[in-house]
C-alpha atoms as a PDB file:
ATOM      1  CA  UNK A   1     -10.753   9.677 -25.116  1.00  0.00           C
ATOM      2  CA  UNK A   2     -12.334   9.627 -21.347  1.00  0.00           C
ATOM      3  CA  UNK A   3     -11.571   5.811 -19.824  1.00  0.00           C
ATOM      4  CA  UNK A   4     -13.792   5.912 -16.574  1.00  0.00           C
ATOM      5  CA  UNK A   5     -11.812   2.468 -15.781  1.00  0.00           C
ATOM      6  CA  UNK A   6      -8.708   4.455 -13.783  1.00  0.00           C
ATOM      7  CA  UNK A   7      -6.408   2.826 -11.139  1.00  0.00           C
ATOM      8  CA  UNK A   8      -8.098   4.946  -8.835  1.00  0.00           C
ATOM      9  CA  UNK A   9     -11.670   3.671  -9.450  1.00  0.00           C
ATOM     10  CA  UNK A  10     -10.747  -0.040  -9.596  1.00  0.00           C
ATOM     11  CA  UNK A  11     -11.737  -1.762  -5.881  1.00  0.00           C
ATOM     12  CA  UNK A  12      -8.558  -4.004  -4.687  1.00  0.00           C
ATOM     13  CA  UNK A  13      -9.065  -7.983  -5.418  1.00  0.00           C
ATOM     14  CA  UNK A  14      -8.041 -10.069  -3.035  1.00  0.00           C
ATOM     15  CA  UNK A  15      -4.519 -10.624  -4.286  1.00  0.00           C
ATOM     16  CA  UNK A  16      -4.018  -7.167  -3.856  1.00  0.00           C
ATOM     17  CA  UNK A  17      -5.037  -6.423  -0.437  1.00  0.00           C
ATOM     18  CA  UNK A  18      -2.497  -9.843  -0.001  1.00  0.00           C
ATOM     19  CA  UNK A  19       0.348  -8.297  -1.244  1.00  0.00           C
ATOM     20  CA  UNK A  20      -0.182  -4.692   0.827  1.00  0.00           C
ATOM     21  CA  UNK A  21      -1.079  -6.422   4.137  1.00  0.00           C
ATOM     22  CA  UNK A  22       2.944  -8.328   3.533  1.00  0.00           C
ATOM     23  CA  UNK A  23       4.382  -5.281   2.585  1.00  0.00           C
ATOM     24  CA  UNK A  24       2.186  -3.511   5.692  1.00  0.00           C
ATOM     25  CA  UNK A  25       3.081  -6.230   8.232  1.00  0.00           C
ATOM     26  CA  UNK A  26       7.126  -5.988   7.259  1.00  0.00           C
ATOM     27  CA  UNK A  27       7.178  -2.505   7.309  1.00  0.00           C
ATOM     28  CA  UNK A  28       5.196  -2.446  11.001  1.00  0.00           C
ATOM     29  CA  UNK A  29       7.765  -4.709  12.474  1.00  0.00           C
ATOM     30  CA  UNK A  30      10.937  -2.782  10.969  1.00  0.00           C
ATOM     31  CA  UNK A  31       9.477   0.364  12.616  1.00  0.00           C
ATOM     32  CA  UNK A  32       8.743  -1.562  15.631  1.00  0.00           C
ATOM     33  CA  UNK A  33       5.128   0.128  15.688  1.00  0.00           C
ATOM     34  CA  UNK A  34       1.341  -2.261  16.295  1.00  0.00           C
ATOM     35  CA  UNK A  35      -0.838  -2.485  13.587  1.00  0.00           C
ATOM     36  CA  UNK A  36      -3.195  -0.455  15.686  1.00  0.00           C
ATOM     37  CA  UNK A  37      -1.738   2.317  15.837  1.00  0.00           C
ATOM     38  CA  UNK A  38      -1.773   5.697  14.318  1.00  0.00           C
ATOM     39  CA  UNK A  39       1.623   5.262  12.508  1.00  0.00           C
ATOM     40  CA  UNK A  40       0.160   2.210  10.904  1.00  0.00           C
ATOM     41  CA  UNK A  41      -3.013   3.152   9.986  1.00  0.00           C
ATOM     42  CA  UNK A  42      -0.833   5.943   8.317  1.00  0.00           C
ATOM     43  CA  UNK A  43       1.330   3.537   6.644  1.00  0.00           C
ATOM     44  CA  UNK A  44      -2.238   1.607   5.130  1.00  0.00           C
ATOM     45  CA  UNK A  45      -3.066   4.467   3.587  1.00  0.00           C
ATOM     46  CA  UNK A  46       0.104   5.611   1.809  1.00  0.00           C
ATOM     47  CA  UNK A  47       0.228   1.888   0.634  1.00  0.00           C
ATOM     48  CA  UNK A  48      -2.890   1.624  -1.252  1.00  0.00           C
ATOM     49  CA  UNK A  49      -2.603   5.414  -2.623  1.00  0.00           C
ATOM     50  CA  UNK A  50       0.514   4.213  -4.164  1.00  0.00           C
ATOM     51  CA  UNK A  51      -0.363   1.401  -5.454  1.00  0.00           C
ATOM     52  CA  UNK A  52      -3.789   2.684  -6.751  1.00  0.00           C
ATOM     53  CA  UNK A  53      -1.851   5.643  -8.491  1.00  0.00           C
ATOM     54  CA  UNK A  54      -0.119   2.605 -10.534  1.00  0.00           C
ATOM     55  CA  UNK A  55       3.001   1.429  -8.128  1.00  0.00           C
ATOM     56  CA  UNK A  56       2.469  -2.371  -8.290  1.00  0.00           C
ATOM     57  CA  UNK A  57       5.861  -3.669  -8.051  1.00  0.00           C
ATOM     58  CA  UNK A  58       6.119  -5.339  -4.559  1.00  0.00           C
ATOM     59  CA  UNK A  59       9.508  -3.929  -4.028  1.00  0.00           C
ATOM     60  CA  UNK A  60       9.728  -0.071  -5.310  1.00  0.00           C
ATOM     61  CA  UNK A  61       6.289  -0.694  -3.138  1.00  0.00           C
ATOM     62  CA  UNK A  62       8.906  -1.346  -0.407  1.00  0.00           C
ATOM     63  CA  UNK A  63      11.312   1.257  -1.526  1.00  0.00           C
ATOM     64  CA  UNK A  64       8.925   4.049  -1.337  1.00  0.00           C
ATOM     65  CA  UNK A  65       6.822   3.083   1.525  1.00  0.00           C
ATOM     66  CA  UNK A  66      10.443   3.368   3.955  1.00  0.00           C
ATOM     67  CA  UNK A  67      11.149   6.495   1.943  1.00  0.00           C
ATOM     68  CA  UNK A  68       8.611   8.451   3.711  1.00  0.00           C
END
């Protein structure tokens, strides 16, 4: 059976773009990098890919994020 309603396809609500921008703003000042930056902008994206491919636990969120 073909679900077209995948993680991948949902849009972020607002309590999820919450939850990144914490884990996004921790992360930034651990690495000691601006959130305009390169390395940041970097970081965004490996956020939301993770938690759009079904990572949604704030802290393996964290766990993963520094692994990389």
């Amino acid at each position: 059976m073909y679900v077209d309603d995948d993680l991948h396809n949902r849009p972020l609500s607002p309590d999820d773009l919450d939850l990144l921008q914490i884990i996004l703003n921790e992360e930034i000042k651990v690495r000691r990098i601006t959130i305009k930056s390169d390395q940041a902008d970097e970081l965004a994206g490996r956020l939301i890919r993770l938690f759009q491919s079904g990572v949604r636990q704030p802290e393996l969120l964290r766990l993963m994020i520094r692994g990389g």
